[in-house]
N, C-alpha and C. Protein backbone atom coordinates (compact mmCIF):
# COMPACT_ATOMS: atom_id res chain seq x y z
N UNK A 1 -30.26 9.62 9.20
CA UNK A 1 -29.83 8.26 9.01
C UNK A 1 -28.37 8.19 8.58
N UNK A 2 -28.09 9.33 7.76
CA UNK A 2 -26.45 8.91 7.03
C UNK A 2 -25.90 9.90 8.46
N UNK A 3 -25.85 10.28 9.45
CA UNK A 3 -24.91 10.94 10.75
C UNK A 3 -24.64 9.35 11.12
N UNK A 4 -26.15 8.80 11.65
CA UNK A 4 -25.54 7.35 12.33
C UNK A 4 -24.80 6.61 11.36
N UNK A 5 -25.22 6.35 10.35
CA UNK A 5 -24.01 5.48 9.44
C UNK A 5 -22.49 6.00 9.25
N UNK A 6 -22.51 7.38 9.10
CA UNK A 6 -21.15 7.77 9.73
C UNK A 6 -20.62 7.24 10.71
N UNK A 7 -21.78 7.78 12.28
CA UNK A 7 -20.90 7.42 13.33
C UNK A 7 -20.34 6.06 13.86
N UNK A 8 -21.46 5.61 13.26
CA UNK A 8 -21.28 3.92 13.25
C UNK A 8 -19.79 3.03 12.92
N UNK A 9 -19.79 3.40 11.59
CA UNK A 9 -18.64 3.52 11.02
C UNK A 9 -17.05 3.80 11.45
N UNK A 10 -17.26 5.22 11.73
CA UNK A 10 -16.27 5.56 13.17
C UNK A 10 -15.92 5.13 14.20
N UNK A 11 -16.88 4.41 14.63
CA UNK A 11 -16.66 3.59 15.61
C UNK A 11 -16.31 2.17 15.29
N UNK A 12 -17.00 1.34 14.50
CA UNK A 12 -16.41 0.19 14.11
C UNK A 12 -14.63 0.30 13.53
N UNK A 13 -14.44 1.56 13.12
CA UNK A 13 -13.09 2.15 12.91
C UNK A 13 -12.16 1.82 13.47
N UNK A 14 -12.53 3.09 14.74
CA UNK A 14 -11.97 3.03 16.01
C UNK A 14 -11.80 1.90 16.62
N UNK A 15 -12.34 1.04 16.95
CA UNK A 15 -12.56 -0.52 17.46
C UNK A 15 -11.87 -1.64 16.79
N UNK A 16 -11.44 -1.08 15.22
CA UNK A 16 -10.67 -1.97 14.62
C UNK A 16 -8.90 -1.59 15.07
N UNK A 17 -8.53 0.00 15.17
CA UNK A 17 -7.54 0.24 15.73
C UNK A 17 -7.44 -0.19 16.78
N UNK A 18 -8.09 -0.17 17.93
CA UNK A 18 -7.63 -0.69 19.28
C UNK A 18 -7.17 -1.71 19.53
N UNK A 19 -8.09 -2.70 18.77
CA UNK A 19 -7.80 -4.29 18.65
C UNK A 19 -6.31 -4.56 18.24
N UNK A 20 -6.25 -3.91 16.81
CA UNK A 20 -5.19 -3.94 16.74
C UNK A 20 -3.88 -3.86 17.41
N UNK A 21 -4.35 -2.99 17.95
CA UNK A 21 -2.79 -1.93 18.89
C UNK A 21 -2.48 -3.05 20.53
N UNK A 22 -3.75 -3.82 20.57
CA UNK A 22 -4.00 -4.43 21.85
C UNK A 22 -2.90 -5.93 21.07
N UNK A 23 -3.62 -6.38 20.14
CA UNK A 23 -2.77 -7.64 19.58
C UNK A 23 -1.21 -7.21 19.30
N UNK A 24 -0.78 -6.05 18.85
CA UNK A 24 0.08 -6.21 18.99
C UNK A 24 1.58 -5.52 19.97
N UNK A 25 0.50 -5.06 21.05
CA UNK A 25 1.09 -4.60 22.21
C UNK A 25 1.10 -6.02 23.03
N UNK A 26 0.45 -7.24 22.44
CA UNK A 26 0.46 -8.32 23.35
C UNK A 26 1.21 -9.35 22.87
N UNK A 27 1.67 -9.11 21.89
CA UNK A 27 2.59 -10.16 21.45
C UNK A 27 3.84 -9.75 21.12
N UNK A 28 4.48 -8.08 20.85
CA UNK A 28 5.25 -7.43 20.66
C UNK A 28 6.26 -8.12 20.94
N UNK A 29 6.97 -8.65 21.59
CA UNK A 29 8.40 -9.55 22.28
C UNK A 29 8.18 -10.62 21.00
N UNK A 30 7.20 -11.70 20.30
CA UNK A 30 7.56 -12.23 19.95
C UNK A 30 7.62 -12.40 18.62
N UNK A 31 6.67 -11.13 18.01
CA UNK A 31 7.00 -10.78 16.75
C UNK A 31 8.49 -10.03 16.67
N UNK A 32 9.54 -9.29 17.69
CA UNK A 32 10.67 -9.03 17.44
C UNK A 32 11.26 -10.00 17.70
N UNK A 33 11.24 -11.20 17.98
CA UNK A 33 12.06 -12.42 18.17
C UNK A 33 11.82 -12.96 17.21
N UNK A 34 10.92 -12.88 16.28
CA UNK A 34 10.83 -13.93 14.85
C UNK A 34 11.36 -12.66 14.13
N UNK A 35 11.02 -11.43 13.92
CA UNK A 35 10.94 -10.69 12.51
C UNK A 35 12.06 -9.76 13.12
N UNK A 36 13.09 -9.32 14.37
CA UNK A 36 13.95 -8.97 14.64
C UNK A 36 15.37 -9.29 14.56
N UNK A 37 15.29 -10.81 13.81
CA UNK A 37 16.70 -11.21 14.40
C UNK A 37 17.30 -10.58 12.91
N UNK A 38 18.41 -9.78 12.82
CA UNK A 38 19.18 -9.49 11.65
C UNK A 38 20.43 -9.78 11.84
N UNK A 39 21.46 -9.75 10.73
CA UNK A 39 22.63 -9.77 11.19
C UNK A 39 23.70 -9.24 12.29
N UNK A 40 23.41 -7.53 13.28
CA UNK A 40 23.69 -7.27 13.64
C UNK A 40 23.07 -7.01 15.07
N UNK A 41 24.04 -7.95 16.10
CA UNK A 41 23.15 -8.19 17.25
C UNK A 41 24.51 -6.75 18.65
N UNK A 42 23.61 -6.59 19.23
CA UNK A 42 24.04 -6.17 20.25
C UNK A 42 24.59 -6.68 21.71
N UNK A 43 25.65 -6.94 21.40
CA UNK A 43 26.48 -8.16 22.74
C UNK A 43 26.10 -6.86 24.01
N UNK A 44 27.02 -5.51 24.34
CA UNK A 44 26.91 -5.17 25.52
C UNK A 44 27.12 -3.37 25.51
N UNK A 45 27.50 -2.69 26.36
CA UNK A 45 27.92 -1.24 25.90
C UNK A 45 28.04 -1.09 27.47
N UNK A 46 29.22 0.19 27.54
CA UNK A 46 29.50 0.60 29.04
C UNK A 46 30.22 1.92 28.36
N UNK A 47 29.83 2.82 29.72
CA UNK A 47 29.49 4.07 29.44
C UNK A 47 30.33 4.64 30.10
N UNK A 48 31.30 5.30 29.20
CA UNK A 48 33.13 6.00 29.74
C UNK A 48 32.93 7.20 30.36
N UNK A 49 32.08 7.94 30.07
CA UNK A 49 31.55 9.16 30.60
C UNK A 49 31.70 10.04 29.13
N UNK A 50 31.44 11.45 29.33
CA UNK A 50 31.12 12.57 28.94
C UNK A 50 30.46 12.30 27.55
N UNK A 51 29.47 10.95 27.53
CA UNK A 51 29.09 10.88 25.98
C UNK A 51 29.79 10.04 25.19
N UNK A 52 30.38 8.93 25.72
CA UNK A 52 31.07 7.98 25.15
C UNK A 52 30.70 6.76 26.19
N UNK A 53 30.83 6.06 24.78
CA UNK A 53 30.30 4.32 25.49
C UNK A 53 31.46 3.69 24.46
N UNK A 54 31.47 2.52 24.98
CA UNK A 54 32.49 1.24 24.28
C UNK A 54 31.57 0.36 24.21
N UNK A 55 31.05 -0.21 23.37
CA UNK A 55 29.98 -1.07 22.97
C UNK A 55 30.42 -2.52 21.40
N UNK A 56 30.18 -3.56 22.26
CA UNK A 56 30.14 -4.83 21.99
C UNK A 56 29.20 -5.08 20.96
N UNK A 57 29.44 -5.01 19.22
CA UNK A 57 28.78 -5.38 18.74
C UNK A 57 29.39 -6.96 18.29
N UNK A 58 28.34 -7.94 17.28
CA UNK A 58 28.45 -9.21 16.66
C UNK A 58 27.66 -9.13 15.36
N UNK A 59 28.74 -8.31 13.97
CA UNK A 59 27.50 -9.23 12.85
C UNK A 59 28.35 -10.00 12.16
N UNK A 60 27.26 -10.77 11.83
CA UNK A 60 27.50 -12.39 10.98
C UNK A 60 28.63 -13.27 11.68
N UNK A 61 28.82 -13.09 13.27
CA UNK A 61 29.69 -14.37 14.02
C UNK A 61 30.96 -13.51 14.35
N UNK A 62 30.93 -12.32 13.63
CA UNK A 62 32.42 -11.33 14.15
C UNK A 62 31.80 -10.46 15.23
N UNK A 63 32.87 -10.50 15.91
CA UNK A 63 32.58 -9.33 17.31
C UNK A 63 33.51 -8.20 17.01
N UNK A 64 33.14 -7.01 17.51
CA UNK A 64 33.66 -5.54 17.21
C UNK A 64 33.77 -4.89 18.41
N UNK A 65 34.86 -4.19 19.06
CA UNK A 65 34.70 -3.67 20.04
C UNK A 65 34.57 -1.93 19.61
N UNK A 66 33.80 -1.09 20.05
CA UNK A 66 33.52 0.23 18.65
C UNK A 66 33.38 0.80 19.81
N UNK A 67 34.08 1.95 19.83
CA UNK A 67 33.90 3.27 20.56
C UNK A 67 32.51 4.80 19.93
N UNK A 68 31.77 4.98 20.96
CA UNK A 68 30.73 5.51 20.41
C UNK A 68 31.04 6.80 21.17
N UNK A 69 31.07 7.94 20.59
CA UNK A 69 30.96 9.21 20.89
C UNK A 69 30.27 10.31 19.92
N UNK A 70 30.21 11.55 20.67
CA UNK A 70 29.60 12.36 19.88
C UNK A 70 30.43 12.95 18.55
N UNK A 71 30.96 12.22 17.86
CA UNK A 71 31.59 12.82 17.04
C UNK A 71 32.04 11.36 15.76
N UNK A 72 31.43 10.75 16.33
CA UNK A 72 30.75 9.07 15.59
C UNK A 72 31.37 8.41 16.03
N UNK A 73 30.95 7.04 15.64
CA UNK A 73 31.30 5.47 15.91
C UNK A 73 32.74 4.92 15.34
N UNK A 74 33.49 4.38 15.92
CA UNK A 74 34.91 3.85 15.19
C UNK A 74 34.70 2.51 16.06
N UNK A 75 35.08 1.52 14.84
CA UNK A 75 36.04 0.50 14.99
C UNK A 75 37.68 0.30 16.14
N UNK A 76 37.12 -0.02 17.33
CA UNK A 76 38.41 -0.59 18.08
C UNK A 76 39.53 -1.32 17.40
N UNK A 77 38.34 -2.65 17.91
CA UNK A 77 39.09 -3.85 17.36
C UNK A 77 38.19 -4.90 16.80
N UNK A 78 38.55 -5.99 16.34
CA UNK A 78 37.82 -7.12 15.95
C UNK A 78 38.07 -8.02 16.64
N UNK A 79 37.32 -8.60 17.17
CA UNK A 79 37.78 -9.40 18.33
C UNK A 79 37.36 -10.99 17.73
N UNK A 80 38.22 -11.82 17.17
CA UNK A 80 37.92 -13.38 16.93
C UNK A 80 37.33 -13.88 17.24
N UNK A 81 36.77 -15.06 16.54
CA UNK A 81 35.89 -15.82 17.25
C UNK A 81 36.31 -16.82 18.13
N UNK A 82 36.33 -17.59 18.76
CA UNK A 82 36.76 -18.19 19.82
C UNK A 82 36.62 -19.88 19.51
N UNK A 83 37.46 -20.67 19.64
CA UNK A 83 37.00 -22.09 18.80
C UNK A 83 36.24 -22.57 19.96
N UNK A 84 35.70 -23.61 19.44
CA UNK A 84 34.74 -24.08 20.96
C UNK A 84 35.18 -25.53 20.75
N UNK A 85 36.07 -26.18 20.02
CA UNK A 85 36.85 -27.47 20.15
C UNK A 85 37.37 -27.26 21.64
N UNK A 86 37.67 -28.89 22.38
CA UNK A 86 38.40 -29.05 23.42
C UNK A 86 39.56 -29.37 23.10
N UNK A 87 40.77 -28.84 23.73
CA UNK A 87 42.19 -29.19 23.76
C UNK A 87 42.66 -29.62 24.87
N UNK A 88 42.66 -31.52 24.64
CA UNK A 88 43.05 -31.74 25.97
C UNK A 88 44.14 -32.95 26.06
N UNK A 89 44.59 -33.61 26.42
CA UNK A 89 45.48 -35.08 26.47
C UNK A 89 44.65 -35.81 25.74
């Protein structure tokens, strides 16, 4: 009697992981759209060759243009923010 209450067990276990892993393999996109957004977002990256990329970051409304290689990350430039007023007659 206590093997089946083990296996039982094990299995109601098991069955609680799956569920799990199923809920949140099925909603995954929108729990990182609520509980992902942080200050530091990823605008773009392009890839110079031999292990170097130039990559477009944005935190808190500043943009960074940062060179990434094997020998670490540096600061380009800071690139302003851009007014979004119209200038016109």
């Amino acid at each position: 009697m206590s093997n089946l209450t083990s296996l039982l067990s094990a299995f109601i276990v098991l069955g609680g992981l799956v569920a799990a892993a199923v809920f949140l393999r099925s909603y995954r996109d929108r729990l990182n759209r609520h509980f992902g957004q942080g200050p530091i977002q990823l605008k773009g990256s392009v890839h110079l060759g031999d292990g170097s990329r130039l990559v477009l970051v944005e935190i808190d409304g500043t943009r960074l243009a940062c060179g990434v290689g094997r020998n670490g990350v540096g600061a380009i430039e800071i690139i302003p923010q851009r007014s979004t007023e119209m200038v016109g007659p």
